[in-house]
Protein backbone atom coordinates (compact mmCIF):
# COMPACT_ATOMS: atom_id res chain seq x y z
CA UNK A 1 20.27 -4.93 -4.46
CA UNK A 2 16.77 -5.31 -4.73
CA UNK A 3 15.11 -9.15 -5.80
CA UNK A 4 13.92 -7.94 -8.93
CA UNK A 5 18.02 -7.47 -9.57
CA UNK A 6 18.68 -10.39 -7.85
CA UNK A 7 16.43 -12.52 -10.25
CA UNK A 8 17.37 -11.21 -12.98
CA UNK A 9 21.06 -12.26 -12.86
CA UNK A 10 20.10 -15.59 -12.14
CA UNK A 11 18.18 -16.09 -14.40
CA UNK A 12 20.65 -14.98 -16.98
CA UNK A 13 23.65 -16.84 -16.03
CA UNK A 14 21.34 -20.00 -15.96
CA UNK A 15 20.10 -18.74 -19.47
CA UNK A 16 23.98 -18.23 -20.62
CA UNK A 17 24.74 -21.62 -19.22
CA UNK A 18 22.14 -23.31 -20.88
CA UNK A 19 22.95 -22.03 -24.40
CA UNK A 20 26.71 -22.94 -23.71
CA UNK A 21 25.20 -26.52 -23.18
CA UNK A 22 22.93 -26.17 -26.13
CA UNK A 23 25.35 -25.37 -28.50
CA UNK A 24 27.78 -28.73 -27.34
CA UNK A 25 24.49 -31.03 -26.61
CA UNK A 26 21.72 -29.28 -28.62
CA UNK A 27 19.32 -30.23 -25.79
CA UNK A 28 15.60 -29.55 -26.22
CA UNK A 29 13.97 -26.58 -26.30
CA UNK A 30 11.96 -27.37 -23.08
CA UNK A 31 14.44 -26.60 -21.19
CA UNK A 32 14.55 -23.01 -22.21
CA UNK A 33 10.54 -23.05 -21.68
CA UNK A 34 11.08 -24.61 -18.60
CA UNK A 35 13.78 -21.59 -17.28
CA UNK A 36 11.66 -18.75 -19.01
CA UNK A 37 7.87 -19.87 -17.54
CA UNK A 38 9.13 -19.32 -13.86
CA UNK A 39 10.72 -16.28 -15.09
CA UNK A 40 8.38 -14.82 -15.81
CA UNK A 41 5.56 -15.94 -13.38
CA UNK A 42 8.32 -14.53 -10.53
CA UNK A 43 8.13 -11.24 -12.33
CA UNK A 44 4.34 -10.80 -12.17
CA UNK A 45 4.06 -12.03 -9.10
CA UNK A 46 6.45 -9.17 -7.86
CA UNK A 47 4.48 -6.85 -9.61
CA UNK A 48 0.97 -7.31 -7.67
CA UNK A 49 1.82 -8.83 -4.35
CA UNK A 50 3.58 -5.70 -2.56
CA UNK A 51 4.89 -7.81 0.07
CA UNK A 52 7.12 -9.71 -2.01
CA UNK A 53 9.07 -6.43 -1.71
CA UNK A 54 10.46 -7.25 -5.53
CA UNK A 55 11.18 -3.81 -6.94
CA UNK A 56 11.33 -1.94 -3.91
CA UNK A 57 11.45 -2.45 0.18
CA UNK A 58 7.54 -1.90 2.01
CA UNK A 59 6.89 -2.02 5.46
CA UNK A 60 3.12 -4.29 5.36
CA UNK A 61 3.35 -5.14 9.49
CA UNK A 62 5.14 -3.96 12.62
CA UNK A 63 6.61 -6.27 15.10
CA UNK A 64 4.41 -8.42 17.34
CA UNK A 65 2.64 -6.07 19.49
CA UNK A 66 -0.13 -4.94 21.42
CA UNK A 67 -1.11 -2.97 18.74
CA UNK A 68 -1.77 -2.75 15.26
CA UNK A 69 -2.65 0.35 12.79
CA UNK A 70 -5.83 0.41 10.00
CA UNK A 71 -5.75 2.47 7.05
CA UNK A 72 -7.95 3.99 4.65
CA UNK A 73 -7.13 5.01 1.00
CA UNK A 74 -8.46 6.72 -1.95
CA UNK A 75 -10.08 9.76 -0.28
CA UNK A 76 -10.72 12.44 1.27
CA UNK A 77 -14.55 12.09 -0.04
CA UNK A 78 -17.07 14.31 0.87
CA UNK A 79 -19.44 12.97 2.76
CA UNK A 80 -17.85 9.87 3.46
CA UNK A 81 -14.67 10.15 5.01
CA UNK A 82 -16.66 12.49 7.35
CA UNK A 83 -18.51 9.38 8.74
CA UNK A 84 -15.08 7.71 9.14
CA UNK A 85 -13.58 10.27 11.32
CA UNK A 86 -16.73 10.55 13.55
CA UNK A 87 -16.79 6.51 14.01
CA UNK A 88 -12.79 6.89 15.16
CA UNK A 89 -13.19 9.81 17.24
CA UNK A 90 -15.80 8.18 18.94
CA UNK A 91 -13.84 5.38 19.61
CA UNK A 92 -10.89 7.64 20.60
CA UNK A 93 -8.44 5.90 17.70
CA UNK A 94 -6.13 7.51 15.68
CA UNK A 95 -5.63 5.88 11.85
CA UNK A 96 -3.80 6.68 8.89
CA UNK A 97 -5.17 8.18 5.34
CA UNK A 98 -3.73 7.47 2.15
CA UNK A 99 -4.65 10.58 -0.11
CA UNK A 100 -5.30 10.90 -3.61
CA UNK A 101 -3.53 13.92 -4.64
CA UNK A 102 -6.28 15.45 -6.86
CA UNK A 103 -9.71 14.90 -3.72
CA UNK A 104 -7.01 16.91 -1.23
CA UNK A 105 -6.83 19.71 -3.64
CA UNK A 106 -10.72 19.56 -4.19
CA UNK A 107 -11.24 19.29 -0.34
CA UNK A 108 -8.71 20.99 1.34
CA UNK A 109 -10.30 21.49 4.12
CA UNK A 110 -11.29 17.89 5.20
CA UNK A 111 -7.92 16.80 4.29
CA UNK A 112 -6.78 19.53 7.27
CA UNK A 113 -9.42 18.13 9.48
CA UNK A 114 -7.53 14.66 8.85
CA UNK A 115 -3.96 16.39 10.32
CA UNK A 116 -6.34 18.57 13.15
CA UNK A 117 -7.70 15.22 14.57
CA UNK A 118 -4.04 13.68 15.10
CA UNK A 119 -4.59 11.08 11.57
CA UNK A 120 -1.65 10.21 9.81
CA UNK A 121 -1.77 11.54 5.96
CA UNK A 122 0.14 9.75 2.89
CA UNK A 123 0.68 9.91 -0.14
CA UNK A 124 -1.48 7.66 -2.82
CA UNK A 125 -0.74 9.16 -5.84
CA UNK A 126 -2.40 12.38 -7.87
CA UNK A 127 -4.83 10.43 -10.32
CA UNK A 128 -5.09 6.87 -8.88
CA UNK A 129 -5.68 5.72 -12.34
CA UNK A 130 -4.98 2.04 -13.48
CA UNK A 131 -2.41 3.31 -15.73
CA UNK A 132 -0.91 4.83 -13.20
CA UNK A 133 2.13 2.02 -13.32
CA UNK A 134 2.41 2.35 -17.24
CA UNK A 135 3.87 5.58 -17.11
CA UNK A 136 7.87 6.57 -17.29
CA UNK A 137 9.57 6.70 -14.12
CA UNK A 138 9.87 10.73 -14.23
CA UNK A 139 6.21 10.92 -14.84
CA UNK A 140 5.63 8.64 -12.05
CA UNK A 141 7.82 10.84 -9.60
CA UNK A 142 5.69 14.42 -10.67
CA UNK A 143 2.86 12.99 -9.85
CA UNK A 144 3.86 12.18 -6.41
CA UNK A 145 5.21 15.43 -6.26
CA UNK A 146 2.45 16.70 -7.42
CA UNK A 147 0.45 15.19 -4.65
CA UNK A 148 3.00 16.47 -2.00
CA UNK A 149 2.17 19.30 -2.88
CA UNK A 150 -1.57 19.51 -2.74
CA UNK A 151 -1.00 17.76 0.83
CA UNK A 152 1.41 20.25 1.71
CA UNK A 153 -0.99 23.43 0.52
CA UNK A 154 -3.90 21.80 2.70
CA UNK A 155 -2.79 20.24 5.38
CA UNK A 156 0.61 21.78 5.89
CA UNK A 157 3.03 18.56 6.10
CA UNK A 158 5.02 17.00 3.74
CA UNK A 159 4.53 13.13 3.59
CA UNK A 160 6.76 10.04 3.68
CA UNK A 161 4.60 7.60 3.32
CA UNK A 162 3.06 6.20 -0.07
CA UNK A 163 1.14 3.17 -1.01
CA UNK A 164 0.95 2.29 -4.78
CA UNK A 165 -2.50 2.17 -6.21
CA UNK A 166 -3.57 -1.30 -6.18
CA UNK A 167 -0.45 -2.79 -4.75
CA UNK A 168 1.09 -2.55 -8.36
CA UNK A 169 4.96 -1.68 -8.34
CA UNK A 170 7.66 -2.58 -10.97
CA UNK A 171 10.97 -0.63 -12.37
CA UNK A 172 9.27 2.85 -13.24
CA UNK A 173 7.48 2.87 -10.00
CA UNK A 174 10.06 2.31 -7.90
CA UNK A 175 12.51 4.90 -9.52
CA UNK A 176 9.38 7.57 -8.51
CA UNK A 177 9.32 5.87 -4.68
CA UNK A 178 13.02 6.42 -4.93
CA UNK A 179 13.50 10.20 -6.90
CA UNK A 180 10.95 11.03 -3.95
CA UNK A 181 12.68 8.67 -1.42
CA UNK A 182 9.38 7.69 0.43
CA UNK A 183 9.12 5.01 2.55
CA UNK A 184 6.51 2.59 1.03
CA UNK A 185 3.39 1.50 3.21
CA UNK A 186 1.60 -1.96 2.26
CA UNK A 187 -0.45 -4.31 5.05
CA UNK A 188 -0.82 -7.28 6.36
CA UNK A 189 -4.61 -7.65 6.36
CA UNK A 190 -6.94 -6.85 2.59
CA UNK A 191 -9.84 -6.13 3.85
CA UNK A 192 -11.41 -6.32 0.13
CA UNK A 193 -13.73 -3.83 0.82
CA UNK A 194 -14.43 -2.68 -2.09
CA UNK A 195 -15.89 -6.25 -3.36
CA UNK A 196 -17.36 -7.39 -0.67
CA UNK A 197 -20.29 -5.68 0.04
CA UNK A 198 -21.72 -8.02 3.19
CA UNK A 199 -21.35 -6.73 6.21
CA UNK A 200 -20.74 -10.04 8.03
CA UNK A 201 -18.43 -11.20 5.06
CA UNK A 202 -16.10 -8.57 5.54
CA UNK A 203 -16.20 -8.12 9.26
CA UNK A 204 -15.15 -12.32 9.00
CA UNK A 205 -12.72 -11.40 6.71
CA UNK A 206 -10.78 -8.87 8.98
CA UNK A 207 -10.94 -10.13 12.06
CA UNK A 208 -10.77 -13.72 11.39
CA UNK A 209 -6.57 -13.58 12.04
CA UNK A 210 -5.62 -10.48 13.31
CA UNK A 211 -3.16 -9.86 15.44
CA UNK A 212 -1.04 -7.61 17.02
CA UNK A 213 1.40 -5.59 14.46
CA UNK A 214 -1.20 -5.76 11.62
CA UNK A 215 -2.07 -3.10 9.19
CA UNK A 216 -5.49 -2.96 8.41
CA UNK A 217 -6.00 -1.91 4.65
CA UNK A 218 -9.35 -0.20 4.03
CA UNK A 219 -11.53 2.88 1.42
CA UNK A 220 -13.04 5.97 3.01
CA UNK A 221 -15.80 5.24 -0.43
CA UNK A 222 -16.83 1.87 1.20
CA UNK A 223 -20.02 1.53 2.79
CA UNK A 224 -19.27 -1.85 3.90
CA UNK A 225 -16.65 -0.80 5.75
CA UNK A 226 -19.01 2.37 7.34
CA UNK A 227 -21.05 -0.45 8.36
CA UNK A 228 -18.72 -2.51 10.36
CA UNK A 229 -16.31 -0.27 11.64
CA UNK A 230 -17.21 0.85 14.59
CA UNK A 231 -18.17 -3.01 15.54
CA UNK A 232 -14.75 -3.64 14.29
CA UNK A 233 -12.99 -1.43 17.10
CA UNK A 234 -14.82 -3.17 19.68
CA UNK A 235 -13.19 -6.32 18.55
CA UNK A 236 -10.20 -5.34 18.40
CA UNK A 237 -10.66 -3.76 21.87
CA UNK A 238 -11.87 -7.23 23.35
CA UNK A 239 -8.88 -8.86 21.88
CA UNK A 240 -6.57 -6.29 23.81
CA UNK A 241 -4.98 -4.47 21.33
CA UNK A 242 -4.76 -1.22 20.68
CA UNK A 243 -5.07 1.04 17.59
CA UNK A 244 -2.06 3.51 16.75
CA UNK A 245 -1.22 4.88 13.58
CA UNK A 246 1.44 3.45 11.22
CA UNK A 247 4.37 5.15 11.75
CA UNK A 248 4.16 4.34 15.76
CA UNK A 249 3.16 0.86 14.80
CA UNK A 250 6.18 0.88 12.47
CA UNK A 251 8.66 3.40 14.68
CA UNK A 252 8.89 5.60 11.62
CA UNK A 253 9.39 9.32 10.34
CA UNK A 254 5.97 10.10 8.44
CA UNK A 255 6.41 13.46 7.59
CA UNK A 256 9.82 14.89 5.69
């Protein structure tokens, strides 16, 4: 039973208990404010902090290690994610991409060069659009079909892995994870990339407390993160870890 579940029965058997009190006592109506405000707050909180694992389980970091995995999301983007894959396979590393469905169908062929260098693809949803966690719970699951499919038509593999746009989940999206039955990839470390825009910010940001078993979360659009990544694998070098993709980091299937 997931949390979301979980809190909901409690709170309505405190809820029932509290009107059978009311209705003997009439007690204030505070009370009821003071059982609904946390309620709700618990709720939202589930909703945009992915490793609360409310609606739905998510791997965000592997056991402690000697390793630890960095992703990118939202592309393939020409002339961008190019730049990424030249920085890695100069630094011999292996990561994992997080697609958006409709940029693999537009460039096919750079989401197969992903899969030719030995990169990890997933599944990040068709559209990416900030609706995306508004819609029914059938819509949800065709568009990660949908994406499958694209990924499958380019690259040749069918993905397990997905990572919700944003972080976002709640009921409908996890009856799509589920209808699909993917396993659901979050991270450990935010690199905030797509805000933070100095270089020495955001390599302070990442590296600051890393540590083996991490997942690094990072966009194939950021320049920021052009900037510091190849300084970023040196780091991680010099702090003896190693970089392996997510599903060694996390001894998981990530193809079906």
């Amino acid at each position: 039973m997931s949390r979301f579940w979980i809190t909901n029965i409690i709170f309505f058997v405190l809820l029932t208990a509290l009107y059978s009190i009311d209705t003997t006592y009439s007690i204030s109506g505070w009370w009821y404010v003071a059982l609904v405000v946390p309620f709700i707050a618990i709720h939202t909180l589930g909703s945009i902090i992915l490793s609360m694992q409310f609606f739905i389980p998510v791997r965000s970091q592997g056991k402690p290690q000697q390793a630890i995995a960095i992703t990118f999301d939202d592309g393939p983007i020409a002339g961008m994610t190019e730049n990424i894959l030249s920085i890695l396979k100069e630094h011999n590393v292996k990561a994992s991409f997080f697609c958006i469905g409709h940029r693999v169908a537009r460039e096919p062929s750079l989401a197969k060069r992903l899969h030719d260098e030995g990169h990890l693809v997933g599944n990040h949803t068709y559209w990416h659009k900030a609706t995306f966690d508004l819609q029914s719970g059938n819509t949800i699951a065709k568009e990660l079909e949908d994406t499958d499919k694209a990924i499958v038509k380019a690259v040749g593999v069918k993905p397990k892995f997905f990572r919700p746009p944003y972080g976002v989940t709640n009921p409908m999206v996890a009856t799509g994870i589920k209808r699909g039955n993917y396993t659901v990839i979050g991270w450990s470390v935010r690199s905030f990339d797509t805000v933070i825009k100095d270089r020495a910010k955001l390599f302070n940001r990442v590296t600051r407390s890393l540590k083996g078993g991490d997942i690094v979360l990072f966009h194939d659009y950021s320049e920021s993160t052009h900037d510091i990544l190849s300084d970023f694998l040196k780091h991680v070098a010099k702090l003896g870890l190693k970089v392996v993709r997510v599903d060694e980091l996390l001894n998981e299937q990530a193809y079906v």
